[in-house]
N, C-alpha and C. Protein backbone atom coordinates (compact mmCIF):
# COMPACT_ATOMS: atom_id res chain seq x y z
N UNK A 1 24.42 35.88 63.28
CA UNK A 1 25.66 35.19 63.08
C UNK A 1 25.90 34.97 61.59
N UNK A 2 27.12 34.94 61.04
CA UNK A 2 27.58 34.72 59.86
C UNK A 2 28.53 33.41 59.62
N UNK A 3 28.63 32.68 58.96
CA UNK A 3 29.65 31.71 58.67
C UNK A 3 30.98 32.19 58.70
N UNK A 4 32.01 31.26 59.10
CA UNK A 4 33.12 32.37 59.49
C UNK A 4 33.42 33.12 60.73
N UNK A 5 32.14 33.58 61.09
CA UNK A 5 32.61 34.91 62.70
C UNK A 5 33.35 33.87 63.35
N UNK A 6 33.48 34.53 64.32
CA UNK A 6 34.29 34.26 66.10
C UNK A 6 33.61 34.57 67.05
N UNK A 7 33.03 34.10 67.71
CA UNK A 7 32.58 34.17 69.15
C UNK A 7 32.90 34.05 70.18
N UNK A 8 33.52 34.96 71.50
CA UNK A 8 34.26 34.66 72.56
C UNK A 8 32.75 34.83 73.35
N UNK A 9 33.29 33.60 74.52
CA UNK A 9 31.83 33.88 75.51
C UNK A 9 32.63 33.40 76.93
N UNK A 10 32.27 33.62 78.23
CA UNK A 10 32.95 33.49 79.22
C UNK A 10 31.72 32.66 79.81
N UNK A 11 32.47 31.64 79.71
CA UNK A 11 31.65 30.55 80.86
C UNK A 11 32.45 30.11 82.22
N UNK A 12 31.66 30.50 82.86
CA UNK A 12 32.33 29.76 84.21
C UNK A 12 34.16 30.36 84.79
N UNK A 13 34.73 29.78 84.80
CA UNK A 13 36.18 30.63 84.44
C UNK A 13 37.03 30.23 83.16
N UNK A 14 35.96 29.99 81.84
CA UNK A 14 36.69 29.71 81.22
C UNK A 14 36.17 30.55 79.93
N UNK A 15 37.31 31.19 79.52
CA UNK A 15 36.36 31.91 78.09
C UNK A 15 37.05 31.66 76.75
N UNK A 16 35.26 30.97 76.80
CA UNK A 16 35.64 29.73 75.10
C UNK A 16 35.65 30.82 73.80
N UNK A 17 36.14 30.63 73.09
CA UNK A 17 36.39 31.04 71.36
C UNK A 17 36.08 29.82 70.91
N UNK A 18 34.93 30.21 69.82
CA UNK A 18 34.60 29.36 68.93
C UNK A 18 34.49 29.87 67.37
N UNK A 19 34.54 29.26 66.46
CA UNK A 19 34.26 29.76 64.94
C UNK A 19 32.99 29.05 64.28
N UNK A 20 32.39 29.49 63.93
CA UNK A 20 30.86 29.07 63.46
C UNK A 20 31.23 29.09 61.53
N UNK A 21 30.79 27.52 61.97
CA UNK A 21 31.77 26.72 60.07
C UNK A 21 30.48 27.00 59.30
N UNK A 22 28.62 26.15 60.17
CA UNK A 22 27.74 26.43 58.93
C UNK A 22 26.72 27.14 59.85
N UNK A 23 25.28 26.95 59.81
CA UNK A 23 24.32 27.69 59.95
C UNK A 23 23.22 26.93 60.10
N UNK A 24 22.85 27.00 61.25
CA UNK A 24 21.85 25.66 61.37
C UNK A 24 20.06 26.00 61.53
N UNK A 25 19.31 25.49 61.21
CA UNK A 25 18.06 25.83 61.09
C UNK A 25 17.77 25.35 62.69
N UNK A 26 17.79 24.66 62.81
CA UNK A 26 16.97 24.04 64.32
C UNK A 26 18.25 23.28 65.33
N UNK A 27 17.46 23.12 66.44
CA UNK A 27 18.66 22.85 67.41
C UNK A 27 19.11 20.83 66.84
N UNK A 28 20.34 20.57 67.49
CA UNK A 28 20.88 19.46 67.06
C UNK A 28 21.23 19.12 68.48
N UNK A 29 21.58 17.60 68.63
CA UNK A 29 22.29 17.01 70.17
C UNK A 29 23.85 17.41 69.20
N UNK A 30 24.08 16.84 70.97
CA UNK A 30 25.62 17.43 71.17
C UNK A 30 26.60 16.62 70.65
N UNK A 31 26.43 15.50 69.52
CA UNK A 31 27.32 14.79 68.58
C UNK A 31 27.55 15.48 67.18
N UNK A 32 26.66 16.50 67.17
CA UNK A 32 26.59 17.14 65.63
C UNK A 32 27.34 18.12 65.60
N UNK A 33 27.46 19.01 67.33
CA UNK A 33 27.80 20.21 67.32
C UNK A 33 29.57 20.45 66.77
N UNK A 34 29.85 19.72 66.45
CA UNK A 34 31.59 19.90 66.30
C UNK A 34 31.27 19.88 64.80
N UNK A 35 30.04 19.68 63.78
CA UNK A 35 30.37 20.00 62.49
C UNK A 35 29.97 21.44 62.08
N UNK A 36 29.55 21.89 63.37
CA UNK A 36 28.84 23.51 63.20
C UNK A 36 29.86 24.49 63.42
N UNK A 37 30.66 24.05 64.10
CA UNK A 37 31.59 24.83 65.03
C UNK A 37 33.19 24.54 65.29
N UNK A 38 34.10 25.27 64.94
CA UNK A 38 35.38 24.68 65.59
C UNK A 38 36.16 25.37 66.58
N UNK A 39 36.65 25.00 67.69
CA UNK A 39 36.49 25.30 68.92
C UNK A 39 38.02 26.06 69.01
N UNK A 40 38.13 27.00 68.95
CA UNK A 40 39.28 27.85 68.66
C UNK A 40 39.88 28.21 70.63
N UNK A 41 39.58 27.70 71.39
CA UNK A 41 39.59 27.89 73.10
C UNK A 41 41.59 27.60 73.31
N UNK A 42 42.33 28.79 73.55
CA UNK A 42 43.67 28.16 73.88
C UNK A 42 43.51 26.73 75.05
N UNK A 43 44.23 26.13 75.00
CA UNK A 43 44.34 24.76 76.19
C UNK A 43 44.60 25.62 77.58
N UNK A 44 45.27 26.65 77.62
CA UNK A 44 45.53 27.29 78.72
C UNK A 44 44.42 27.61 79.82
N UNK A 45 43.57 27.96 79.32
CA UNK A 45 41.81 28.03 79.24
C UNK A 45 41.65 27.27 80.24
N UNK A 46 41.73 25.84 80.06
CA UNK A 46 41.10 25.30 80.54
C UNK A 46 41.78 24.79 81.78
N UNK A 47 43.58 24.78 81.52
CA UNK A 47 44.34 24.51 82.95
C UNK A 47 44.15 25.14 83.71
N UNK A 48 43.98 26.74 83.73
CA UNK A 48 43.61 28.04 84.30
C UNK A 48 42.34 27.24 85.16
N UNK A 49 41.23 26.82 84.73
CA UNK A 49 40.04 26.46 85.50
C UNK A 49 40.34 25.31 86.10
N UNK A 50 41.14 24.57 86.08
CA UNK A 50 41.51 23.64 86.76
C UNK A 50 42.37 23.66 87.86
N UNK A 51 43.09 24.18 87.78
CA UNK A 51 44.24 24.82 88.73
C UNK A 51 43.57 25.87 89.92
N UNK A 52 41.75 26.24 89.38
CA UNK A 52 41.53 27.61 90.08
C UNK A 52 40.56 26.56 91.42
N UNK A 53 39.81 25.40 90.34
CA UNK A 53 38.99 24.51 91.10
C UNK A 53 40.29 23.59 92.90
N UNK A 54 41.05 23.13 91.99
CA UNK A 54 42.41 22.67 92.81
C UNK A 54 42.55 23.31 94.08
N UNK A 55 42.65 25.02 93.76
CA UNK A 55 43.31 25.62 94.92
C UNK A 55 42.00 26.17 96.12
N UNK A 56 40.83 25.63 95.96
CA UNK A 56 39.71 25.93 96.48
C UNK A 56 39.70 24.85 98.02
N UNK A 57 39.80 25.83 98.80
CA UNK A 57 39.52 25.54 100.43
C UNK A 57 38.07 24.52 100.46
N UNK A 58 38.87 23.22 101.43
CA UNK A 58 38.02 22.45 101.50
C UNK A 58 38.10 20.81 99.91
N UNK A 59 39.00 21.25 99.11
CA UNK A 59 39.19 20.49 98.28
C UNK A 59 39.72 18.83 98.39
N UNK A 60 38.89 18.02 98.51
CA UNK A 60 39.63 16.58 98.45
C UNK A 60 39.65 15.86 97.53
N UNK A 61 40.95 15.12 96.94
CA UNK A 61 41.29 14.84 95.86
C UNK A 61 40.78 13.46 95.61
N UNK A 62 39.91 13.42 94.70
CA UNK A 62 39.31 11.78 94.68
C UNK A 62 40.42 10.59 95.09
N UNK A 63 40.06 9.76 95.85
CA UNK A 63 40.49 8.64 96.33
C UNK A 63 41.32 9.00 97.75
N UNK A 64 41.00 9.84 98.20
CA UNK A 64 41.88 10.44 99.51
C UNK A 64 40.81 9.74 100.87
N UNK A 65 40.12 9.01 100.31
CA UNK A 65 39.40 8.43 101.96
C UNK A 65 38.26 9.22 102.01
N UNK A 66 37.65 8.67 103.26
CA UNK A 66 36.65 9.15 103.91
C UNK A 66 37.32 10.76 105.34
N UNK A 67 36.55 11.75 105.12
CA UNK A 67 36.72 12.57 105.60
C UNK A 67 36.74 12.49 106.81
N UNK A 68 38.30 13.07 107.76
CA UNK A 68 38.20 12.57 108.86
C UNK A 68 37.31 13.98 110.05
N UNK A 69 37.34 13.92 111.40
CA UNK A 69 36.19 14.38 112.25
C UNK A 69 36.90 15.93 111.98
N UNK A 70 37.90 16.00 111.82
CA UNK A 70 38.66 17.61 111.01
C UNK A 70 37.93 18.37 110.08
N UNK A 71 38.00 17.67 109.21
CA UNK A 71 37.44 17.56 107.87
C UNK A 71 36.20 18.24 107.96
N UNK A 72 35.58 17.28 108.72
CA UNK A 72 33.84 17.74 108.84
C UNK A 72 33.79 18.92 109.18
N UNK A 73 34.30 19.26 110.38
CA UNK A 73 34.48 20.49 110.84
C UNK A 73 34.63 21.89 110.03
N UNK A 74 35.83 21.55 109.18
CA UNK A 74 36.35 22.71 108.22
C UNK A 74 35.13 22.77 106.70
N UNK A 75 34.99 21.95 106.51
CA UNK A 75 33.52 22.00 105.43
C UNK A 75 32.12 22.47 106.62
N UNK A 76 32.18 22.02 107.47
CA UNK A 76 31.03 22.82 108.07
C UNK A 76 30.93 24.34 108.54
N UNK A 77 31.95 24.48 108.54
CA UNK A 77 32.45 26.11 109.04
C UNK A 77 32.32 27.14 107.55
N UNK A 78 32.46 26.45 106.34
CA UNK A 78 32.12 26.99 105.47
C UNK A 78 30.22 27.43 105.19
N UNK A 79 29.33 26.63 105.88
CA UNK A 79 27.71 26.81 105.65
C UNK A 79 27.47 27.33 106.93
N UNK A 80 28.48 27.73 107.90
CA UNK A 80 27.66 28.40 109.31
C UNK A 80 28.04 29.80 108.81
């Protein structure tokens, strides 16, 4: 790596761009990492993975209750 590059990497459904500012000898926690790096990722990125999690069968939206005897059913039909 060089100071300066670009790095695209595909995580998960989301593929981050980052720019690498310095050059680090040893690993750092994850409060430092934003002086190493600036996170070049469009926002779209990340609605895209959100929107993909959303439309996933079996999805309940926090605070929607306790799952009724339906419910169980259709999440269990997914592990048989």
């Amino acid at each position: 790596m060089k100071i300066g590059e670009i790095i695209t990497a595909a995580t998960g459904n989301v593929t981050r761009t980052v720019k690498v500012l310095q050059l680090l000898e040893q690993r750092v926690g994850a409060p430092k990492v934003p002086g190493f790096m600036e996170d070049l990722t469009p926002a779209e990125e990340f609605t895209k993975a959100r929107e993909a999690s959303a439309h996933v069968s079996g999805f309940r939206p926090k605070g929607a209750g306790r799952p009724t005897k339906r419910d169980r059913r259709v999440l269990q039909s997914f592990f048989e």
